[in-house]
N, C-alpha and C. Protein backbone atom coordinates (compact mmCIF):
# COMPACT_ATOMS: atom_id res chain seq x y z
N UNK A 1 -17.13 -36.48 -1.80
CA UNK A 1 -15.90 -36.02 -1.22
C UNK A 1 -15.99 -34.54 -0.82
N UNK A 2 -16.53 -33.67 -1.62
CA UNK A 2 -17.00 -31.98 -1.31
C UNK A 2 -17.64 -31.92 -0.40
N UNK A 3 -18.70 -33.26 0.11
CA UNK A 3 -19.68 -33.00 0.90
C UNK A 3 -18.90 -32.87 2.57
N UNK A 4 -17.83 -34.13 2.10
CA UNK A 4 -17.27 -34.15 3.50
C UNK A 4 -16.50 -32.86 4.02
N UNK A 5 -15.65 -32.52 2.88
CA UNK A 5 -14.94 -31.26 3.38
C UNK A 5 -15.78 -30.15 3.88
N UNK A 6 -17.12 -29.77 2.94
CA UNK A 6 -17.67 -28.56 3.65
C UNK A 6 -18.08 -29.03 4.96
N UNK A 7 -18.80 -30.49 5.15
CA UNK A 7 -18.86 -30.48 6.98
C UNK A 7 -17.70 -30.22 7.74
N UNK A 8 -16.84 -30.85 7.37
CA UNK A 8 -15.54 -30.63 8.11
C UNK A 8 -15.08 -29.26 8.49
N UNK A 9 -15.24 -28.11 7.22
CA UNK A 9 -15.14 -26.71 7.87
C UNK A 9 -16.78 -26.04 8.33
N UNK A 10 -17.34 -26.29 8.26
CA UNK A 10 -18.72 -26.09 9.12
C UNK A 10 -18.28 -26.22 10.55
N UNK A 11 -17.78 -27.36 10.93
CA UNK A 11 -17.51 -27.88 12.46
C UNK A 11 -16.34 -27.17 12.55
N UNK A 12 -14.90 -26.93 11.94
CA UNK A 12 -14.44 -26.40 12.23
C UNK A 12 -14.50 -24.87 12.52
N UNK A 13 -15.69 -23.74 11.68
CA UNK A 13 -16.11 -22.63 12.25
C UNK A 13 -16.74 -22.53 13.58
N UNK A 14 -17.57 -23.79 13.77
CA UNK A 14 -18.51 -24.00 14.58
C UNK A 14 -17.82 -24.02 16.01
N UNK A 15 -16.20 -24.78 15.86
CA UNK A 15 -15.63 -25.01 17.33
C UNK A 15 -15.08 -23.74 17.81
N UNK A 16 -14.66 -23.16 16.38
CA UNK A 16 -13.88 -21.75 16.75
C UNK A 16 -14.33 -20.57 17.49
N UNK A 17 -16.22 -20.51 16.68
CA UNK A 17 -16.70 -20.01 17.40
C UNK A 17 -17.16 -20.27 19.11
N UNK A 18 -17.31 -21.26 19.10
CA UNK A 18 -17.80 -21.91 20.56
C UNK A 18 -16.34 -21.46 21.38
N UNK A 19 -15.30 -21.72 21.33
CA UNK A 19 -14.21 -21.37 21.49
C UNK A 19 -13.97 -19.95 21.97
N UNK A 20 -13.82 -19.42 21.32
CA UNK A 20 -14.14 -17.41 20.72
C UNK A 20 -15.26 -17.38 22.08
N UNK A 21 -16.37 -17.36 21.86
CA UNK A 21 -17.57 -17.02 23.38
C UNK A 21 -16.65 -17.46 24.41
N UNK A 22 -16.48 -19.03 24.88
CA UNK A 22 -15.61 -19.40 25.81
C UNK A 22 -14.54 -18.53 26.61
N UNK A 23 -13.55 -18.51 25.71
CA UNK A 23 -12.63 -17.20 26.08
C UNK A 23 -12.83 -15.84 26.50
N UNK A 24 -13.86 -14.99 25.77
CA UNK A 24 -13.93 -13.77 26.27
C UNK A 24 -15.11 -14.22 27.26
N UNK A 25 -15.96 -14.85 27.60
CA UNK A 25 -16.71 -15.15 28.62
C UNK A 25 -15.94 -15.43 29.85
N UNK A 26 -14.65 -16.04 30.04
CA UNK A 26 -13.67 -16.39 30.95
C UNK A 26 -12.97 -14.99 30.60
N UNK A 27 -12.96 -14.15 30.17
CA UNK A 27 -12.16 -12.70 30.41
C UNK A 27 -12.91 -11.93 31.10
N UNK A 28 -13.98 -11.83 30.40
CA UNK A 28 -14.76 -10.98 31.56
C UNK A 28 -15.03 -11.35 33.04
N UNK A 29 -15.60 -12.84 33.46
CA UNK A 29 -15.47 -13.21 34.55
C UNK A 29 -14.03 -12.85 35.65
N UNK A 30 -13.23 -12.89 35.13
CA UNK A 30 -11.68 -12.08 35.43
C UNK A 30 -11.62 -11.11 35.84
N UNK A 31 -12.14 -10.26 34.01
CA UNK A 31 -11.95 -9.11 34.93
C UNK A 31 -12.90 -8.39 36.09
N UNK A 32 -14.14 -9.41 36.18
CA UNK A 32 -15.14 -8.56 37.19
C UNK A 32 -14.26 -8.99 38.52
N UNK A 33 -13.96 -10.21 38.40
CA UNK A 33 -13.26 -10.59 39.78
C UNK A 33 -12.05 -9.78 40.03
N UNK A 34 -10.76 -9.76 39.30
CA UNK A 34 -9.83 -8.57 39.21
C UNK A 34 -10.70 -7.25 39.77
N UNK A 35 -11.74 -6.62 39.41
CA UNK A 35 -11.81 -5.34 39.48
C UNK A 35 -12.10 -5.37 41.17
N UNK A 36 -13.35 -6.41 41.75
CA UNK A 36 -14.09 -6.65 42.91
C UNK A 36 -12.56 -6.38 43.92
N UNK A 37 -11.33 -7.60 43.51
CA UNK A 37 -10.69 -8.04 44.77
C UNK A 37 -9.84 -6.55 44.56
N UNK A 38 -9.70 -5.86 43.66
CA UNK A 38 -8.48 -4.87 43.66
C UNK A 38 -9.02 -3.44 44.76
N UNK A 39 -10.83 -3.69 44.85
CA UNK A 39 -11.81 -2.86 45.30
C UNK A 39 -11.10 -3.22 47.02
N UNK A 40 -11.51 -4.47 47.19
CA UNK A 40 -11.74 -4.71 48.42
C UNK A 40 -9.91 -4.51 48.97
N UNK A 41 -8.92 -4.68 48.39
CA UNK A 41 -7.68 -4.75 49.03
C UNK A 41 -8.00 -3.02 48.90
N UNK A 42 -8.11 -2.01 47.97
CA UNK A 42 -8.01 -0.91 48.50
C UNK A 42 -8.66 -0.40 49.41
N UNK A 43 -10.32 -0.88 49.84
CA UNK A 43 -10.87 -0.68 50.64
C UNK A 43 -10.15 -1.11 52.08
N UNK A 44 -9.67 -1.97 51.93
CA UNK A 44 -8.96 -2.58 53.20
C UNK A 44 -7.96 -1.63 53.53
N UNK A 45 -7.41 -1.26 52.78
CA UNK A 45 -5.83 -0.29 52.97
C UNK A 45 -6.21 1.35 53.71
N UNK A 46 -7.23 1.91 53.03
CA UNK A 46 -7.98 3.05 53.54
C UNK A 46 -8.22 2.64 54.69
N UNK A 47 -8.99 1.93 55.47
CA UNK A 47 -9.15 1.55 56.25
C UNK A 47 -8.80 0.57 57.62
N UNK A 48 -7.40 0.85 57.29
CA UNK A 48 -6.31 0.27 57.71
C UNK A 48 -6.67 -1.26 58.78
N UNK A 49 -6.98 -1.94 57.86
CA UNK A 49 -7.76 -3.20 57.99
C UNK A 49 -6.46 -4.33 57.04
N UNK A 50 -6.40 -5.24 58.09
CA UNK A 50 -5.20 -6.96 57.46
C UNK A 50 -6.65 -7.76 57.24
N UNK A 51 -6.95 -8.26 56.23
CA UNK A 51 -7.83 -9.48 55.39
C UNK A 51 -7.06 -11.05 55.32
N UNK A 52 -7.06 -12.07 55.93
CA UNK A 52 -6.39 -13.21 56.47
C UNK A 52 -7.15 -13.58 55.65
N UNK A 53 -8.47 -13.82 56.11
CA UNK A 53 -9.17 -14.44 55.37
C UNK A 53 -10.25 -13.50 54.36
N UNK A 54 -10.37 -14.26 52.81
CA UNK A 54 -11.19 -14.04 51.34
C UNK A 54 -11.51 -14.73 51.00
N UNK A 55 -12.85 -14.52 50.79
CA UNK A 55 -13.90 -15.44 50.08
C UNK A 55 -14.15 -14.61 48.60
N UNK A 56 -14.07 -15.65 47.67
CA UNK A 56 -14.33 -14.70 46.52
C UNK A 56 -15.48 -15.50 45.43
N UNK A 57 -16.18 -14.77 45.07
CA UNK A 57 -17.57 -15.49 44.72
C UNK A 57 -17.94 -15.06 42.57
N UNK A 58 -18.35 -15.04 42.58
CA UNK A 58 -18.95 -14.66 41.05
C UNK A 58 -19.11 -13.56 41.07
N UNK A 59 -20.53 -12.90 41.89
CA UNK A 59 -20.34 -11.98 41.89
C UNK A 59 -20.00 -10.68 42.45
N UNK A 60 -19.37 -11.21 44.12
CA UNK A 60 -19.15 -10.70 45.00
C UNK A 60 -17.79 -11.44 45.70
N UNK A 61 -17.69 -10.17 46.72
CA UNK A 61 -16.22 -10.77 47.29
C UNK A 61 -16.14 -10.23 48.79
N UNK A 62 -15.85 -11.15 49.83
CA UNK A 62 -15.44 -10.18 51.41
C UNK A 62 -14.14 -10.91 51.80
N UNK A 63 -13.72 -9.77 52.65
CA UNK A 63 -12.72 -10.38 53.24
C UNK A 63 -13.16 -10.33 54.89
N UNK A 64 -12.57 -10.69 56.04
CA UNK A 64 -12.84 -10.80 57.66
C UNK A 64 -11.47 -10.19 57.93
N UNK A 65 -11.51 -9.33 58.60
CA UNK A 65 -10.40 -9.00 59.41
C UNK A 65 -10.76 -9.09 61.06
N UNK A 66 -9.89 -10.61 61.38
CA UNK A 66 -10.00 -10.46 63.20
C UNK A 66 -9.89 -9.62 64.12
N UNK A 67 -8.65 -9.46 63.79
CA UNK A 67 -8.07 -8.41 64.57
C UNK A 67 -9.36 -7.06 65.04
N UNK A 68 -9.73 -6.14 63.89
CA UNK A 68 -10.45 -5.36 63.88
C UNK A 68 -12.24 -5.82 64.13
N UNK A 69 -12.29 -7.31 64.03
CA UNK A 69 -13.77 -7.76 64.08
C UNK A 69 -14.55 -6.56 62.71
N UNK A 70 -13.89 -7.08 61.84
CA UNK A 70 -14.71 -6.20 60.45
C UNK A 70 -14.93 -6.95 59.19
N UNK A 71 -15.74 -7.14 58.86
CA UNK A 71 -16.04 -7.26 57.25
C UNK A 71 -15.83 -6.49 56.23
N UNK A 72 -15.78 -6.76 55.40
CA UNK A 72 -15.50 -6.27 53.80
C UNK A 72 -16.62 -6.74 52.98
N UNK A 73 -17.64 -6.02 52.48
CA UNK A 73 -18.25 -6.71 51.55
C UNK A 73 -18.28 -5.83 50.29
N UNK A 74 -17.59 -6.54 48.60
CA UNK A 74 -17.67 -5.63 47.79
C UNK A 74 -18.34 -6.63 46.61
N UNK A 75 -19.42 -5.72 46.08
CA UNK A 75 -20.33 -5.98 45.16
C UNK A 75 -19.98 -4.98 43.80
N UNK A 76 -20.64 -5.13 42.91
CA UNK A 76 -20.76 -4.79 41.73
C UNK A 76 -20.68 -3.35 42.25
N UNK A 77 -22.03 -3.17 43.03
CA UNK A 77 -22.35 -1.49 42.48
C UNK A 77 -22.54 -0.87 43.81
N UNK A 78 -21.57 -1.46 44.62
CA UNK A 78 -21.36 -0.78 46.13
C UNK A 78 -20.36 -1.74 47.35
N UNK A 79 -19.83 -1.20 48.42
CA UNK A 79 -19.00 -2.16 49.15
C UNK A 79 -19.46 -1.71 50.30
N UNK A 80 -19.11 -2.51 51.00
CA UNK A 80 -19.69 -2.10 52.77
C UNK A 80 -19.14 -2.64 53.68
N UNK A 81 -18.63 -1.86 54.72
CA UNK A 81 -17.55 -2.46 56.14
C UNK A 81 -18.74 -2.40 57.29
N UNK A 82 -18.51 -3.80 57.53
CA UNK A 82 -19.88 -4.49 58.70
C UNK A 82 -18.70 -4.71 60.23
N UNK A 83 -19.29 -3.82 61.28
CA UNK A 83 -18.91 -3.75 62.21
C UNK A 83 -19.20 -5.20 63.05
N UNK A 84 -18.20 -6.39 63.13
CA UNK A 84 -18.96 -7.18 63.91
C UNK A 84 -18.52 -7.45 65.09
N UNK A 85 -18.60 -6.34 65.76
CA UNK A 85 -18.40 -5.46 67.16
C UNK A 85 -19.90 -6.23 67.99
N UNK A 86 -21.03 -5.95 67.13
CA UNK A 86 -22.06 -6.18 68.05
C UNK A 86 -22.84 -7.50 67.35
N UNK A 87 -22.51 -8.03 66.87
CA UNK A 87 -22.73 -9.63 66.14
C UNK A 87 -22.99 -10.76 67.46
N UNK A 88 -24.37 -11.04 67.54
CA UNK A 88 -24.87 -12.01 68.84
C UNK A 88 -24.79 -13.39 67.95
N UNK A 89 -25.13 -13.63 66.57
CA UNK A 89 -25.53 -14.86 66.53
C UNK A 89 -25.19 -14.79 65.16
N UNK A 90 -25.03 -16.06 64.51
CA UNK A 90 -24.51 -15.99 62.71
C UNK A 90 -25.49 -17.58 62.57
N UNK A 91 -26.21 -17.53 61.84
CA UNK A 91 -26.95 -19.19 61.27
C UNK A 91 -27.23 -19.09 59.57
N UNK A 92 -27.07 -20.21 59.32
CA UNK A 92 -26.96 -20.45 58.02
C UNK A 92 -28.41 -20.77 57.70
N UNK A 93 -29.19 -19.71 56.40
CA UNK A 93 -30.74 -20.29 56.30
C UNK A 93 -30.95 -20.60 54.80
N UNK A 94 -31.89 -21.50 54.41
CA UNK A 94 -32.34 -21.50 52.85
C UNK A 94 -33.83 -20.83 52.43
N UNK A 95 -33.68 -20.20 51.88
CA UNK A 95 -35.17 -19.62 51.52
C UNK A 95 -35.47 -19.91 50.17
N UNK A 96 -36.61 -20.95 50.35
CA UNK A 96 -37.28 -21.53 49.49
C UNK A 96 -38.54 -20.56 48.32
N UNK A 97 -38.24 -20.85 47.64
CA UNK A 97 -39.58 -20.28 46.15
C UNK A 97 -40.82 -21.14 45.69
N UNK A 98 -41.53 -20.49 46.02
CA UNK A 98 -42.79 -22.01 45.88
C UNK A 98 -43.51 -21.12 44.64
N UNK A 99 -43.57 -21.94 43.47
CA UNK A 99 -44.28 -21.80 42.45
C UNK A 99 -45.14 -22.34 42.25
N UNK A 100 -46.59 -21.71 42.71
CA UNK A 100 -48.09 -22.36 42.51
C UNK A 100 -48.37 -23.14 40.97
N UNK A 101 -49.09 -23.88 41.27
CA UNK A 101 -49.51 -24.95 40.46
C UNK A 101 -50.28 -24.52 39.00
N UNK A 102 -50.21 -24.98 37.97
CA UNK A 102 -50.57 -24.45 36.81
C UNK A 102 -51.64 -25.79 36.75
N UNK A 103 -52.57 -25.45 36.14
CA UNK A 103 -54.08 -26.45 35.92
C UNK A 103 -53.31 -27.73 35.38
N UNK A 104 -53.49 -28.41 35.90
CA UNK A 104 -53.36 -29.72 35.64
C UNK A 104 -52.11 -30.04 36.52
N UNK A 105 -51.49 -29.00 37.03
CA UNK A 105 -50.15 -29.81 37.03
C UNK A 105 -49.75 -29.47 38.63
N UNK A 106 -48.76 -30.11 39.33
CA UNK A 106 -48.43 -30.12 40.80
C UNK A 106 -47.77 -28.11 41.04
N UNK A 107 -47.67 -28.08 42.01
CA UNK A 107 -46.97 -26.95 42.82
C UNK A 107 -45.96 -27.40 42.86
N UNK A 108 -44.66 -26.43 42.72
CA UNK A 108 -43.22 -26.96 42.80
C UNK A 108 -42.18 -25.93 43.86
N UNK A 109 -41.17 -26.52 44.48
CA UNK A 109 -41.03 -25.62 45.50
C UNK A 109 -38.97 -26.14 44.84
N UNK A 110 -38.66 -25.00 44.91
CA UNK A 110 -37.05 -24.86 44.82
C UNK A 110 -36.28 -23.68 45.47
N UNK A 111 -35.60 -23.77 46.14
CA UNK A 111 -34.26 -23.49 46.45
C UNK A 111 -34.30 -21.95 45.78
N UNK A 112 -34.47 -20.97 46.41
CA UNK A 112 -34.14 -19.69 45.84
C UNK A 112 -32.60 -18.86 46.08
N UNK A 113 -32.28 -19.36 47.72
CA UNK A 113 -30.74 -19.08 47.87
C UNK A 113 -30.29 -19.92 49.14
N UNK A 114 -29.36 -19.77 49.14
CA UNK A 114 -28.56 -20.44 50.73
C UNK A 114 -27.70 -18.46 51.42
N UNK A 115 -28.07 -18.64 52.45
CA UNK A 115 -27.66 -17.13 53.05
C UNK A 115 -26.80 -17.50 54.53
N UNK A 116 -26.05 -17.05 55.05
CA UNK A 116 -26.00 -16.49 56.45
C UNK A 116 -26.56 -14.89 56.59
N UNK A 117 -26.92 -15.27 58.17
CA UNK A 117 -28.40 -14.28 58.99
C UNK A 117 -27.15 -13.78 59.53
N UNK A 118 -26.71 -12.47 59.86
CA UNK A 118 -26.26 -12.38 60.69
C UNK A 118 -26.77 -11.49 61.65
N UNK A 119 -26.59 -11.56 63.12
CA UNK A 119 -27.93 -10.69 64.01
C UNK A 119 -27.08 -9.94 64.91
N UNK A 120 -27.47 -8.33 64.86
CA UNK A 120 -26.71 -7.67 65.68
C UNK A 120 -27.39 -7.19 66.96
N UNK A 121 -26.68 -6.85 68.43
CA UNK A 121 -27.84 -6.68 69.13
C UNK A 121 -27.83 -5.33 68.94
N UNK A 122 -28.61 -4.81 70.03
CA UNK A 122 -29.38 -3.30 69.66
C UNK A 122 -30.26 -2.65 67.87
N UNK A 123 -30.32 -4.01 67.49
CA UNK A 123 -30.11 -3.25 65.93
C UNK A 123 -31.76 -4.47 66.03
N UNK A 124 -32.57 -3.94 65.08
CA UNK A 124 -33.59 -4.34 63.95
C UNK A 124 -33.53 -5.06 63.32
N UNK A 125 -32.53 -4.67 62.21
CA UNK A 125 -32.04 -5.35 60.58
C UNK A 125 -30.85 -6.25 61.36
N UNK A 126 -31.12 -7.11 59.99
CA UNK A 126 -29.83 -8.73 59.96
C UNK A 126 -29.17 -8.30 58.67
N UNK A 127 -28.25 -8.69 58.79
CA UNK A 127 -27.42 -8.42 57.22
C UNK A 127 -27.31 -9.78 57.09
N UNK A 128 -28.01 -9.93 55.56
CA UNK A 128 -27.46 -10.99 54.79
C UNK A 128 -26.47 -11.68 54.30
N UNK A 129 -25.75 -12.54 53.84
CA UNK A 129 -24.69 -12.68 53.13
C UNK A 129 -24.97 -14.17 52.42
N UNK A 130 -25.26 -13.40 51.29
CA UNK A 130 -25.83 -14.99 49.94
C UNK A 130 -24.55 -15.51 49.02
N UNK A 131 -24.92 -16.99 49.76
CA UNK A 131 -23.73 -17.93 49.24
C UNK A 131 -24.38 -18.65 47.77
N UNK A 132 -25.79 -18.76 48.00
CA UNK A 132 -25.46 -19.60 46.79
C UNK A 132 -27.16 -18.70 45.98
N UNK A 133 -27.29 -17.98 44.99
CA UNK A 133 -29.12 -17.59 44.93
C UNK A 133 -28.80 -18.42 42.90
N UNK A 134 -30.31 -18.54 43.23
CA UNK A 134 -30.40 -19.52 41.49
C UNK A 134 -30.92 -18.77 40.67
N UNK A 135 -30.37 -17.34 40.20
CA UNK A 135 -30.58 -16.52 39.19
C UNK A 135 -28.79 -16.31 38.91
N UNK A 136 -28.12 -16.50 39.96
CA UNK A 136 -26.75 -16.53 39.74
C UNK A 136 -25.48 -17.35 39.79
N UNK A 137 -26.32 -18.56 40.42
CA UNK A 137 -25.39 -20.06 40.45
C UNK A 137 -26.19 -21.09 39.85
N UNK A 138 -25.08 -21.77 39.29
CA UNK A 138 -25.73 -22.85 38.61
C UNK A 138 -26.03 -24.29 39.91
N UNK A 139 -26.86 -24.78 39.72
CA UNK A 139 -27.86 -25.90 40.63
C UNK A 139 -25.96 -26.94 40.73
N UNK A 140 -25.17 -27.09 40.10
CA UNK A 140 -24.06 -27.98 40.32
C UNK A 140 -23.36 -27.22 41.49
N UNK A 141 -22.94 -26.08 40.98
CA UNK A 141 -22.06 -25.46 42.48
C UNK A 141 -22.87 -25.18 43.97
N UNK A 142 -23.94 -25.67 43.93
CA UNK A 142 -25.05 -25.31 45.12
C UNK A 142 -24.04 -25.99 46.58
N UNK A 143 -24.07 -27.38 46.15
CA UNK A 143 -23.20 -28.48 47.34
C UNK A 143 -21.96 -27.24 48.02
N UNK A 144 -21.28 -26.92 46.88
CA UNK A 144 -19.85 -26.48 47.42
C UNK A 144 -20.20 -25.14 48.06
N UNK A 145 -20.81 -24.17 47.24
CA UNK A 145 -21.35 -22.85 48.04
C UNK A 145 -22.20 -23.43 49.22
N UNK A 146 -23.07 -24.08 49.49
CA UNK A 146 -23.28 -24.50 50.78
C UNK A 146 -22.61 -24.67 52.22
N UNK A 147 -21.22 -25.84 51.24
CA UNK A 147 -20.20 -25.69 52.30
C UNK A 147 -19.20 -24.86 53.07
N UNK A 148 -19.38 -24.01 52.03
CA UNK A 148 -18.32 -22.11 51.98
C UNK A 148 -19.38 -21.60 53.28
N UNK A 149 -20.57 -21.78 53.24
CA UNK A 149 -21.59 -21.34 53.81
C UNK A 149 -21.24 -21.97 55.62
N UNK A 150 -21.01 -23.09 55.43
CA UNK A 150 -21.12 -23.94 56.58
C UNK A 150 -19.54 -23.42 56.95
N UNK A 151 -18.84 -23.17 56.63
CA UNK A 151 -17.43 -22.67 57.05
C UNK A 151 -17.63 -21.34 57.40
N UNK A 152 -18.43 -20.72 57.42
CA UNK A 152 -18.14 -18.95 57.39
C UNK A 152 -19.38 -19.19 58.51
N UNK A 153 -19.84 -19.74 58.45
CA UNK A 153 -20.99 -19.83 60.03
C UNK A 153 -20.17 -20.17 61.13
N UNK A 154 -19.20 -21.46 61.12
CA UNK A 154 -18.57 -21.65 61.88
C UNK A 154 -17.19 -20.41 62.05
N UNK A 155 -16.48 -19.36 61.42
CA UNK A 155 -15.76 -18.55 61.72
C UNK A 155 -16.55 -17.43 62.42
N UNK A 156 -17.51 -16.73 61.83
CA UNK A 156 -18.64 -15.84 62.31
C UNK A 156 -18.65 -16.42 63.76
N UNK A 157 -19.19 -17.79 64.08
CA UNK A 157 -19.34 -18.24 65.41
C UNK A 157 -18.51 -18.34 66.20
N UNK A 158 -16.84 -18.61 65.90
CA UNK A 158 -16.07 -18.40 66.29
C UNK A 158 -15.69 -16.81 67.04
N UNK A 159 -15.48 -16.25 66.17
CA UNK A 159 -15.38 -14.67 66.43
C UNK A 159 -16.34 -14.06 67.78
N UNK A 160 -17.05 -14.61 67.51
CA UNK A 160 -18.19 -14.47 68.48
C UNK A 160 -17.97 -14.69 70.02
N UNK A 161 -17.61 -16.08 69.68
CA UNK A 161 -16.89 -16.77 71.15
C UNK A 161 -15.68 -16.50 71.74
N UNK A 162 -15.19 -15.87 71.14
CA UNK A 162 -13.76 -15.35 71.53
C UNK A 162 -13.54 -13.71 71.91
N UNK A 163 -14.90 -12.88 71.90
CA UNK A 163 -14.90 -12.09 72.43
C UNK A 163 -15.45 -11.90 74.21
């Protein structure tokens, strides 16, 4: 009968704790997102920029303002307003990780991120914009960040055509 009760509070420390991580793991995720979007609406306001549309990600966040043809991109440890004034082309790419083969065993090739290219003319550099990379999304949300991906190619392309 003792034996059962001490399992019984074993599991019951055990859930509390699991519980306990849970919660402040979902606080912090909050507050990074709280801090990102409170970044980007002030960035927007300085810059007297309307955000219709927000995409808000784990660890990043933009908003599009039409009107102005501008981006918002705010990250952890910097933000950046992308002029897409001179934006020729927007395509959605995957860049693959190929991990050579260990003795005995096959070469394996996975999925390192899902991105939009975006290409400006007169310019060199493409600015990136990573929807889905696998040091920071889990392999389940890949499908849906894909599709966020396939929606923001088609607005990018939009924008485009309407100038």
């Amino acid at each position: 009968m003792s034996s059962i009760i001490t399992l019984v509070l074993v599991l019951m420390v055990i859930a509390t704790l699991c519980l306990g991580f849970i919660i402040f793991h979902n606080k912090a995720n909050r507050r990074r997102s709280d801090s990102l979007s409170g970044r980007l609406r002030k960035s927007a306001y300085e810059n007297n920029m309307d955000l219709p549309f927000i995409e808000e990600f784990q660890y990043f966040i933009f908003g599009l303002d039409p009107g102005n043809n501008k981006l918002i991109v705010c990250k952890p440890e910097d933000e950046q307003i992308i002029d897409l004034e001179g934006l020729t082309h927007c395509r959605k790419e995957k860049k693959w990780l190929h991990i050579p083969a260990e003795k005995g065993k096959k070469s394996e090739t996975h999925l390192e991120k899902i991105y939009l290219l975006l290409n400006f003319k007169g310019e060199i550099s493409s600015q990136e914009l990573i929807f889905f990379e696998y040091r920071h999304n889990s392999i389940f949300q890949m499908h849906e960040l894909e599709q966020k991906a396939d929606y923001w190619e088609l607005v990018f392309n939009k924008q485009i055509k309407l100038r």
